[in-house]
Protein backbone atom coordinates (compact mmCIF):
# COMPACT_ATOMS: atom_id res chain seq x y z
CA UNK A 1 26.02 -10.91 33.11
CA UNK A 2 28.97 -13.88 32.63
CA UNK A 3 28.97 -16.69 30.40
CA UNK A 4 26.52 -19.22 30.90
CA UNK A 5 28.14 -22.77 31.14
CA UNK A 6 28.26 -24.89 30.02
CA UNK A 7 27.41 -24.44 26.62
CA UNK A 8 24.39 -26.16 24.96
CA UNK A 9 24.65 -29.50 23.58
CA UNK A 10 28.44 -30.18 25.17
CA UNK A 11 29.79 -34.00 24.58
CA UNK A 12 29.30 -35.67 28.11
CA UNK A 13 27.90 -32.39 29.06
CA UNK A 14 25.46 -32.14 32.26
CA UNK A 15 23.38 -29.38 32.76
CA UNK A 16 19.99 -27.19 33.56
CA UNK A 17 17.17 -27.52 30.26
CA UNK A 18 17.15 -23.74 30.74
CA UNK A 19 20.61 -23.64 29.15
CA UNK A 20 18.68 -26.08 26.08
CA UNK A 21 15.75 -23.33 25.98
CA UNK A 22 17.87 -20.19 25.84
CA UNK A 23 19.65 -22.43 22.72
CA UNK A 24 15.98 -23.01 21.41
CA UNK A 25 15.57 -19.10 21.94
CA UNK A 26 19.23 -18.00 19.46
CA UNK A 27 16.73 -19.12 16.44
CA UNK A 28 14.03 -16.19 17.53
CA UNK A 29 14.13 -12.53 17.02
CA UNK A 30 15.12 -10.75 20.31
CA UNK A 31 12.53 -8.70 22.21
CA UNK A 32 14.65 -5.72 22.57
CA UNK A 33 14.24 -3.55 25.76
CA UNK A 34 13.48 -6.38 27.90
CA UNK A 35 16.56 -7.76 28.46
CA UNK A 36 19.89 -9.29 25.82
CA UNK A 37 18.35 -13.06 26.11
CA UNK A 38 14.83 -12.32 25.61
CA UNK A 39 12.53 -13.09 22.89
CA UNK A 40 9.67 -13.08 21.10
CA UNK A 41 7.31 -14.75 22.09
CA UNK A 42 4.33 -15.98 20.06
CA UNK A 43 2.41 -18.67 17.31
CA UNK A 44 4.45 -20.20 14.54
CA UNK A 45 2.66 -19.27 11.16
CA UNK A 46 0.81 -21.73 9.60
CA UNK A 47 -1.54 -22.43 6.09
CA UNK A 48 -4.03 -19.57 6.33
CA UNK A 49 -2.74 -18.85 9.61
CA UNK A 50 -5.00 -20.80 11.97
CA UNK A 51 -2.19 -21.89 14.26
CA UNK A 52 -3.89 -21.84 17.71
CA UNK A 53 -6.81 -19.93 16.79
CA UNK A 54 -9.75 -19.65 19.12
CA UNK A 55 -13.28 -19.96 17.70
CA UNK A 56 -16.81 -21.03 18.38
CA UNK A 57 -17.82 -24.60 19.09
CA UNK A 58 -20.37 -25.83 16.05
CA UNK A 59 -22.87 -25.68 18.39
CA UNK A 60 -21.93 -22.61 20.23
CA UNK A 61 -22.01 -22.70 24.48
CA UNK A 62 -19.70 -21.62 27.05
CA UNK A 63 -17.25 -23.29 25.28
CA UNK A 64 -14.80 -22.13 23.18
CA UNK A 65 -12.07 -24.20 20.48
CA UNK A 66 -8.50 -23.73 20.20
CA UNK A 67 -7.27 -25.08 16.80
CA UNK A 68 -3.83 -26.98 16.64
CA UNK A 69 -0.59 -25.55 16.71
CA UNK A 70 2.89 -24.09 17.68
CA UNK A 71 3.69 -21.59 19.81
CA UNK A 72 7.28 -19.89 21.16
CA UNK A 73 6.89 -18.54 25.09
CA UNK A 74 9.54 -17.01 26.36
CA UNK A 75 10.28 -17.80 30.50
CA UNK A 76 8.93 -15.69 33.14
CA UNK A 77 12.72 -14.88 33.70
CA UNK A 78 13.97 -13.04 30.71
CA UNK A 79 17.11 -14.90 30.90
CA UNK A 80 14.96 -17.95 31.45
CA UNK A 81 14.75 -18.88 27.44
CA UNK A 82 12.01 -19.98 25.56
CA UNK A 83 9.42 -22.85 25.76
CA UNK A 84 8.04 -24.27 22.71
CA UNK A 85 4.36 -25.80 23.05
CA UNK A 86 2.19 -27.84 20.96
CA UNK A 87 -1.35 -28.87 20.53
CA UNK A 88 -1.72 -31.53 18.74
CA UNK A 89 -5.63 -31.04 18.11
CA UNK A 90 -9.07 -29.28 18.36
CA UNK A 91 -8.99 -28.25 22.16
CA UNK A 92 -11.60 -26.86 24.22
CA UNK A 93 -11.46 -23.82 27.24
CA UNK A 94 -14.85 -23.75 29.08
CA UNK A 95 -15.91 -19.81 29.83
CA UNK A 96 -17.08 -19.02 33.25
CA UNK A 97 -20.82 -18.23 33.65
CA UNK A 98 -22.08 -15.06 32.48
CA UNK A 99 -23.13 -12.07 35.78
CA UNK A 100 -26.64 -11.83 35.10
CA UNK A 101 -26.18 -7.74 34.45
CA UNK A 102 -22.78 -6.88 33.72
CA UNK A 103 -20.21 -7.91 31.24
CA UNK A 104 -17.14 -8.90 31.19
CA UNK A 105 -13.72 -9.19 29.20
CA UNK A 106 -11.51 -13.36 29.70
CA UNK A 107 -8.36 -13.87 27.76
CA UNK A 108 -7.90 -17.22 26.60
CA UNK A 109 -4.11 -17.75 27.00
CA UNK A 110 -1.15 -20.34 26.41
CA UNK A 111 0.72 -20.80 29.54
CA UNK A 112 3.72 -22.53 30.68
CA UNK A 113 4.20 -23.52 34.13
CA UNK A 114 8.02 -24.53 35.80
CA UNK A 115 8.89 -25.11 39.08
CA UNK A 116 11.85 -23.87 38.55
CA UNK A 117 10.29 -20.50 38.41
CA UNK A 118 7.43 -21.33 40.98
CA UNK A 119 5.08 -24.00 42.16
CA UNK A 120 5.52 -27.56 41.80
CA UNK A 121 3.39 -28.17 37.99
CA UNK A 122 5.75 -28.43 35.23
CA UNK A 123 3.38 -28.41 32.14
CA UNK A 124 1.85 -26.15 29.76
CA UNK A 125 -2.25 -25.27 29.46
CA UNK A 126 -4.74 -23.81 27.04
CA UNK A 127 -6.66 -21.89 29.60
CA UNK A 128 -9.13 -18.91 30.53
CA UNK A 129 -8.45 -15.75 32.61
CA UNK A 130 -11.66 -14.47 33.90
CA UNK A 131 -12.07 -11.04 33.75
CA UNK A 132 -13.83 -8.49 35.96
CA UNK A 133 -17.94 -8.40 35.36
CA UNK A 134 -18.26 -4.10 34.77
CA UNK A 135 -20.21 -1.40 33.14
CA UNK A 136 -16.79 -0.82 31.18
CA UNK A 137 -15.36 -3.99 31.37
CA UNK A 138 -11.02 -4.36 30.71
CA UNK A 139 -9.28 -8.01 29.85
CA UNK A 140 -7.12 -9.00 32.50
CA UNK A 141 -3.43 -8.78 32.43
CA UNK A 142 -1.21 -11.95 31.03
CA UNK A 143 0.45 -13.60 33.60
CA UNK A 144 4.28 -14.26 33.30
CA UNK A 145 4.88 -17.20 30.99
CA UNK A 146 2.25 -17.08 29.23
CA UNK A 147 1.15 -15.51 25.60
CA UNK A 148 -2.36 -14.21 24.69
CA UNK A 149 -4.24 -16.54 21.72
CA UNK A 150 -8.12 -14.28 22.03
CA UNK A 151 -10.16 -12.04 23.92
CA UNK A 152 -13.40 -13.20 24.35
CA UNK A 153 -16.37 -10.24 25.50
CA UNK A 154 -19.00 -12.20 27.72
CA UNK A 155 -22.16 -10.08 27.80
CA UNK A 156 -24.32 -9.75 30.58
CA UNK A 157 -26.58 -12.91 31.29
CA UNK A 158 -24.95 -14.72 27.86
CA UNK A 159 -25.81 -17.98 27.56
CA UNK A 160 -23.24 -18.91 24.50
CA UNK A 161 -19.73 -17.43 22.81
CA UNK A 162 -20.01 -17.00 19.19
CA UNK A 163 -17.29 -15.97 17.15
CA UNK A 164 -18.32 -11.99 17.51
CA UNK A 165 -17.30 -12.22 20.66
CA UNK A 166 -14.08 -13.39 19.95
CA UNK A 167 -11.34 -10.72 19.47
CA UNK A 168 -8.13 -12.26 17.61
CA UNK A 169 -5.31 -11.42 20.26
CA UNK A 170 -1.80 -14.01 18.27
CA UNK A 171 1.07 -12.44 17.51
CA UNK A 172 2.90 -14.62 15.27
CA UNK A 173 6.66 -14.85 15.30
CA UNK A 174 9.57 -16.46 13.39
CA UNK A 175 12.63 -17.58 13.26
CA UNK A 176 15.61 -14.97 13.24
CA UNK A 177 15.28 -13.47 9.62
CA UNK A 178 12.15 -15.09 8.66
CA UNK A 179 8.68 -12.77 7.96
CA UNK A 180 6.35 -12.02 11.00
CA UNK A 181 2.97 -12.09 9.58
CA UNK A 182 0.85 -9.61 11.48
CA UNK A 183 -1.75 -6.28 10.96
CA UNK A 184 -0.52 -3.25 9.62
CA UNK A 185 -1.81 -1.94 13.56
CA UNK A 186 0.11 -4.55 15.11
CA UNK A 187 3.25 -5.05 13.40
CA UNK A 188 6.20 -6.67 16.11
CA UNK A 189 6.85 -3.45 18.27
CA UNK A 190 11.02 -2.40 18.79
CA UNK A 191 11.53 -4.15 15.91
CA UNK A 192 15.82 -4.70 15.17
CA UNK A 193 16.98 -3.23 12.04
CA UNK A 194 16.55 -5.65 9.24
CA UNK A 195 13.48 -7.32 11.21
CA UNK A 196 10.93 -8.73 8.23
CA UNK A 197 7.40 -8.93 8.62
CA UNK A 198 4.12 -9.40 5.90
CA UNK A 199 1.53 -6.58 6.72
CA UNK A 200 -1.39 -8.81 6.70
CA UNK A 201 -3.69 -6.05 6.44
CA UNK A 202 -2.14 -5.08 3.05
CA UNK A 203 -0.90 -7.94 2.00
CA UNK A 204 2.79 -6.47 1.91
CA UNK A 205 6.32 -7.68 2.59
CA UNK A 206 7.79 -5.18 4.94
CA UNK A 207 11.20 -4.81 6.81
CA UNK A 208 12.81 -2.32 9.48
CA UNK A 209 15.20 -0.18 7.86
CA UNK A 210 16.28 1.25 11.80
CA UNK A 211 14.24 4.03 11.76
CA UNK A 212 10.59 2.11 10.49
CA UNK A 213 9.06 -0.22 8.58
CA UNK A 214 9.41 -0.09 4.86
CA UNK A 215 8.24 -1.90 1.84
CA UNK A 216 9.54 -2.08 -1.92
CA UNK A 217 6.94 0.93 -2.40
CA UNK A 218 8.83 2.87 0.02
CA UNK A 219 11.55 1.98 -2.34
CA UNK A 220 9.88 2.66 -5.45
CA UNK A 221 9.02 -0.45 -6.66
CA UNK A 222 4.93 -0.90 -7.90
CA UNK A 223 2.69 -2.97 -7.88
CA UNK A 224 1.11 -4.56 -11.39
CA UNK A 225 -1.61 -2.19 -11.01
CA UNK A 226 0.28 0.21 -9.92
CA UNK A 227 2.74 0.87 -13.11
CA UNK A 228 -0.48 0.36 -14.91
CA UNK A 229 -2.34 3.32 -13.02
CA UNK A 230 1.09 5.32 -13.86
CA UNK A 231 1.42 4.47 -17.74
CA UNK A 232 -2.79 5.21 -18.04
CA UNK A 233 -1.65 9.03 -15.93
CA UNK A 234 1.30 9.49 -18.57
CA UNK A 235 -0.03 8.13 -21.49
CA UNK A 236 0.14 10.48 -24.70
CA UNK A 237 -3.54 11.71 -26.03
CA UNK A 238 -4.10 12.16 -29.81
CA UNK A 239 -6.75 13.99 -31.87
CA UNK A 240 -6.87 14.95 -35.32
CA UNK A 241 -8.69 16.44 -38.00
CA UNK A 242 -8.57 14.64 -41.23
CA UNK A 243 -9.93 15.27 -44.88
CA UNK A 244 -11.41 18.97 -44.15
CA UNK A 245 -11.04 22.27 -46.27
CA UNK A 246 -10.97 24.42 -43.16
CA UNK A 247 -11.05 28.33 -43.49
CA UNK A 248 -9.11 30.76 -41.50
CA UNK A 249 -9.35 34.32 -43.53
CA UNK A 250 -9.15 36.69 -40.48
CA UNK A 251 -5.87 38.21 -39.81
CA UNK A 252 -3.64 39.65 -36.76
CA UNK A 253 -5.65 37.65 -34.24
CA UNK A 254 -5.76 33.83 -32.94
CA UNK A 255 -9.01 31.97 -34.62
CA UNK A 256 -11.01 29.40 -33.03
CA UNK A 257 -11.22 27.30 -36.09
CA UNK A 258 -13.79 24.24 -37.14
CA UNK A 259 -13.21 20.84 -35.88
CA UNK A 260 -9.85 22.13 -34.35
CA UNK A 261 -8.13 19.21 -32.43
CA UNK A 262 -8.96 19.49 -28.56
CA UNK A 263 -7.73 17.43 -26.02
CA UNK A 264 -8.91 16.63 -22.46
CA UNK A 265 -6.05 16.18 -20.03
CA UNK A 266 -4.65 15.67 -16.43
CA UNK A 267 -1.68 17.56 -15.71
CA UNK A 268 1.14 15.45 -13.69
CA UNK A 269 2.42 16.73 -10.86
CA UNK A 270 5.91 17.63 -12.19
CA UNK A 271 3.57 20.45 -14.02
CA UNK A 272 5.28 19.38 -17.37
CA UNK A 273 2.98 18.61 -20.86
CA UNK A 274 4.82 17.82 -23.95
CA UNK A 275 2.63 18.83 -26.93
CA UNK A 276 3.34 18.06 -30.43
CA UNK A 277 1.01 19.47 -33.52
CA UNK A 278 1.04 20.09 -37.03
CA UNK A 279 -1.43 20.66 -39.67
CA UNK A 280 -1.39 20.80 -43.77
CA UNK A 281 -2.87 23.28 -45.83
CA UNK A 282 -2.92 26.05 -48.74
CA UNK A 283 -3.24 29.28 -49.77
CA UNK A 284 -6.85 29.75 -51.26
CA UNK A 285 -6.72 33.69 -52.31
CA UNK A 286 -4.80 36.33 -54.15
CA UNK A 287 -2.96 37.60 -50.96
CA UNK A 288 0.31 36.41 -49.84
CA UNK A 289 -0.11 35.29 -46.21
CA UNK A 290 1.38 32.92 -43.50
CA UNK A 291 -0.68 31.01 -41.32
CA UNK A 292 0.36 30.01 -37.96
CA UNK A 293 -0.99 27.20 -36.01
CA UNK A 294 -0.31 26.89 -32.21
CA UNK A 295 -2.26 25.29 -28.78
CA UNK A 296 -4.40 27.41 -26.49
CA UNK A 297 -4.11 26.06 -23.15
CA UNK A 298 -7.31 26.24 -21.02
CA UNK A 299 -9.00 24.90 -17.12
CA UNK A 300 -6.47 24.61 -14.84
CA UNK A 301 -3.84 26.61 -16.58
CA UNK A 302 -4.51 29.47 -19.10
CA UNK A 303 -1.73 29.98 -21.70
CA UNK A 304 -2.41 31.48 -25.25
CA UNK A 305 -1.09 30.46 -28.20
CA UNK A 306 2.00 31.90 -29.18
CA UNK A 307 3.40 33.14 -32.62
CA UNK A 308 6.71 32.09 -31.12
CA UNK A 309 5.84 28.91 -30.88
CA UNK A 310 3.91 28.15 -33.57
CA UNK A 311 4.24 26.07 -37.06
CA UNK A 312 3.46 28.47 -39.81
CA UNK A 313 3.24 28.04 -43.68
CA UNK A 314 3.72 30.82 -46.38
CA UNK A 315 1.38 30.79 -48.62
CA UNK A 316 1.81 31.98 -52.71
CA UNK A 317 -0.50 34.57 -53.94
CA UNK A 318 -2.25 31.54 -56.07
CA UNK A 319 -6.20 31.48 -55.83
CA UNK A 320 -7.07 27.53 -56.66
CA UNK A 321 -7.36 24.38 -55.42
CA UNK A 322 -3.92 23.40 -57.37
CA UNK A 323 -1.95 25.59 -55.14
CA UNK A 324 0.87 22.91 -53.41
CA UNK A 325 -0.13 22.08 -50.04
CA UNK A 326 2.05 22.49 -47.61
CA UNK A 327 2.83 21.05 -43.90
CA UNK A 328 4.49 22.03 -40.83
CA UNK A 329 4.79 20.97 -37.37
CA UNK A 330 6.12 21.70 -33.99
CA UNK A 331 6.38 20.05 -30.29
CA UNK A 332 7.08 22.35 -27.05
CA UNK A 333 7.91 21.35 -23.58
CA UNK A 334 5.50 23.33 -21.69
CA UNK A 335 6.43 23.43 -17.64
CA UNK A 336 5.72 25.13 -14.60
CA UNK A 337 1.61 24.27 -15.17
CA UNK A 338 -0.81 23.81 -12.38
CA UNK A 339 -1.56 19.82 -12.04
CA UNK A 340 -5.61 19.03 -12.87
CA UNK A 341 -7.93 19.38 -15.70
CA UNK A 342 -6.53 21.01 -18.59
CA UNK A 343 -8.12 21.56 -22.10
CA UNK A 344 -5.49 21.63 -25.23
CA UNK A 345 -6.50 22.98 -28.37
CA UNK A 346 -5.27 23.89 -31.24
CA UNK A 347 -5.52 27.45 -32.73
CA UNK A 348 -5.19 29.38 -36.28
CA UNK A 349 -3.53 32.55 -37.11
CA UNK A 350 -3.15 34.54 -40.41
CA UNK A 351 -0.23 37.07 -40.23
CA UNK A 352 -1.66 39.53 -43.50
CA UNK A 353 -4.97 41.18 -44.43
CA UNK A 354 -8.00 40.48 -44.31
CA UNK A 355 -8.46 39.36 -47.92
CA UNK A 356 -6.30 36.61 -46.84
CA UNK A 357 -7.61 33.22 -47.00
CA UNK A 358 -6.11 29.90 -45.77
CA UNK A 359 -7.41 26.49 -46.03
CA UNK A 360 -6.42 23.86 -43.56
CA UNK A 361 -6.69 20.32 -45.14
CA UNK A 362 -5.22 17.97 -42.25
CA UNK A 363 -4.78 19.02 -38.51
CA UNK A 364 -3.73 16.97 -35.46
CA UNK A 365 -2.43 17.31 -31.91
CA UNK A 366 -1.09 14.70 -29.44
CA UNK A 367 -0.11 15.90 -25.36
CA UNK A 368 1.80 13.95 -23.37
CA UNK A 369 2.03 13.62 -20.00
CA UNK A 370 6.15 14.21 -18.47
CA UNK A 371 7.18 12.78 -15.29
C-alpha cells in the first residue's frame, strides 16, 4: 500500500470519485479481515427500521416491494470505497415464474454497478437473483458490489409471494461509533473493540469489549425489573405471635411450641440467612427455671436449635400471673446453607425440671436473605 493522492476534497484538486468514496467510507466501521480500507456494508437505520425492507404487494403476485431507504455498499475492490444508494420510494422486483415441481430460493439484492470495475452501466438496481429450482433448494451467492435486502422461498408451482416467504436478510450499519441495530444471532461479525450495536432481539445496548460483546448486565447493571426480582429474593420475612399465654413445662429437650413463628424461605446463593428472634414471657410455677428460645432450621438445610445460640430468660420461683415479664432477643448469621426451600421456626427450651413451667406471652421471628 502507498498513500493515495491526492487527498479528498483538495482546493483546485482533480481526481478519481473513488478517492471521494473511500472519504465517504472513513465515517463507517471497518470490515476487518478483508482488507485496511474496507467497510461495512449495509442499510442505514431508520423509524422502526423499515429502511429498504422487502414485503408483499397488497395484492400479493410475483411481485415483491422494496420500501424506501439508505444503504452503504462497499466496492467490489476492497480498496474501491463505498457507494451510498437511495430509494426514494415504494419499489417493485418482479419474481421469476415458479418450476411447476420444485422450489426454489432468489435473493432480492441492492447492487451497484461501475465501469470502472467492469462493464459499461454505471448505476445502482433493486433487483432479483434467481435461484436454483431443487428438492433442497440454497439462495444464490451475492455478487460483488452488491448487499443482500431478503430471501424470498418460491414454492413449487406458486402463483404469488406473501410475506412468509420472505426471509429478512439487512444488516444495518452505522457510522463509526454509532449503534448497529441487529439480532442477537446476527450481531456485525469481527467486530473492532469498542464496536456498539442494539441486540434487537433483546432489546439491549451492547458493545465489543475485544474479546465479545457485552452489555451493562455483563457489567452489573439491572434492569427495573431486574433490581426488583433481586430486592423481592432478599427481602426480610416476619412472623410473630402476639397476645398468647403459651406453655412450655418440659425440660432438657427443644419443644415444638403453639403458634410458634415459622417462616417459609428461599435460601440465596451465597448460602447466608440472617435471623433475628425474640420472645416475652414469665415464670408461671414454683421452680426456678430458664427458658431458651432458638430457630430450628428445616427442607433444604437441617440445623437444630442451639442453647448456644439462643435468647433465654430466668425465671423467679413466683407462681402468678404478677410475676414481671421478661424479654430477650437474639440475631445469628447463619452461613454455609444449601440454597432452596428452607423452613425457619422458632423453638422452646426449659433448662430445669419438670415441674417447671414457662409462659410465653409475645414471640416473633424475621429471616433475611444476605447477598
Amino acid at each position: 500500500m502507498a498513500p493515495l493522492n491526492p487527498p479528498s476534497w483538495l482546493q483546485a484538486g482533480t481526481y478519481p470519485a473513488r478517492l471521494d468514496r473511500l472519504a465517504a467510507a472513513a465515517t463507517l466501521p471497518p470490515l476487518h479481515g478483508v482488507g485496511p480500507l474496507a467497510v461495512r456494508s449495509g442499510v442505514r437505520p431508520s423509524p422502526g427500521n423499515t429502511a429498504l425492507q422487502v414485503t408483499q404487494r397488497a395484492t400479493p403476485g410475483m411481485v415483491v416491494t422494496v420500501s424506501a431507504g439508505v444503504a452503504f455498499v462497499q466496492a467490489a475492490s476492497a480498496t474501491g470505497g463505498v457507494y451510498t444508494v437511495s430509494n426514494d420510494a415504494p419499489y417493485d422486483v418482479t419474481i421469476t415464474g415458479a418450476h411447476a415441481t420444485l422450489g426454489r430460493r432468489d435473493l432480492i439484492i441492492a447492487r451497484v454497478y461501475d465501469s470502472e470495475a467492469s462493464g459499461s452501466a454505471n448505476q445502482w438496481t433493486l433487483e432479483v437473483v434467481t435461484g436454483t429450482p431443487a428438492s433442497s433448494p440454497v439462495a444464490p451467492a451475492v455478487p460483488p458490489a452488491a448487499i443482500p435486502l431478503a430471501m424470498v422461498t418460491v414454492n413449487a408451482a406458486a402463483s404469488s409471494i406473501t410475506n412468509a416467504n420472505i426471509t429478512d436478510q439487512r444488516a444495518f450499519v452505522a457510522a463509526l461509533g454509532g449503534a448497529i441495530p441487529a439480532p442477537a444471532s446476527a450481531l456485525p461479525a469481527n467486530p473492532h473493540p469498542g464496536m456498539a450495536a442494539y441486540d434487537l432481539t433483546n432489546l439491549l445496548p451492547l458493545w465489543h469489549n475485544g474479546t465479545g460483546w457485552v452489555g451493562w448486565r455483563n457489567e452489573g447493571y439491572q434492569t427495573a425489573a431486574g433490581v426488583a426480582s433481586i430486592l423481592a429474593a432478599y427481602a426480610p420475612s416476619y412472623a410473630a405471635d402476639e397476645g398468647g399465654n403459651r406453655t412450655v413445662s418440659a425440660a432438657a429437650a427443644w419443644l415444638d411450641y403453639t403458634a410458634a413463628p415459622s417462616l417459609n424461605v428461599t435460601v440465596p446463593a451465597s448460602g447466608k440467612l440472617l435471623i433475628s428472634w425474640g420472645f416475652s414471657g414469665w415464670n408461671s410455677n414454683s421452680a426456678d427455671s430458664t427458658l431458651r428460645v432458638a430457630p430450628q432450621i428445616s427442607g433444604a438445610n437441617t440445623v437444630p436449635p442451639s442453647t448456644g445460640y439462643s435468647a433465654c430468660v430466668a425465671g423467679p420461683a413466683v407462681a402468678n400471673s404478677l410475676t414481671p415479664s421478661q424479654s430477650a432477643s437474639r440475631t445469628k448469621l447463619y452461613t454455609g446453607l444449601t440454597a432452596g426451600p428452607t423452613t425457619v421456626k422458632l423453638m422452646g427450651r426449659l433448662s430445669s425440671g419438670t415441674t417447671a413451667t414457662h409462659q410465653i406471652t409475645d414471640s416473633w421471628l424475621c429471616v433475611q436473605p444476605v447477598w
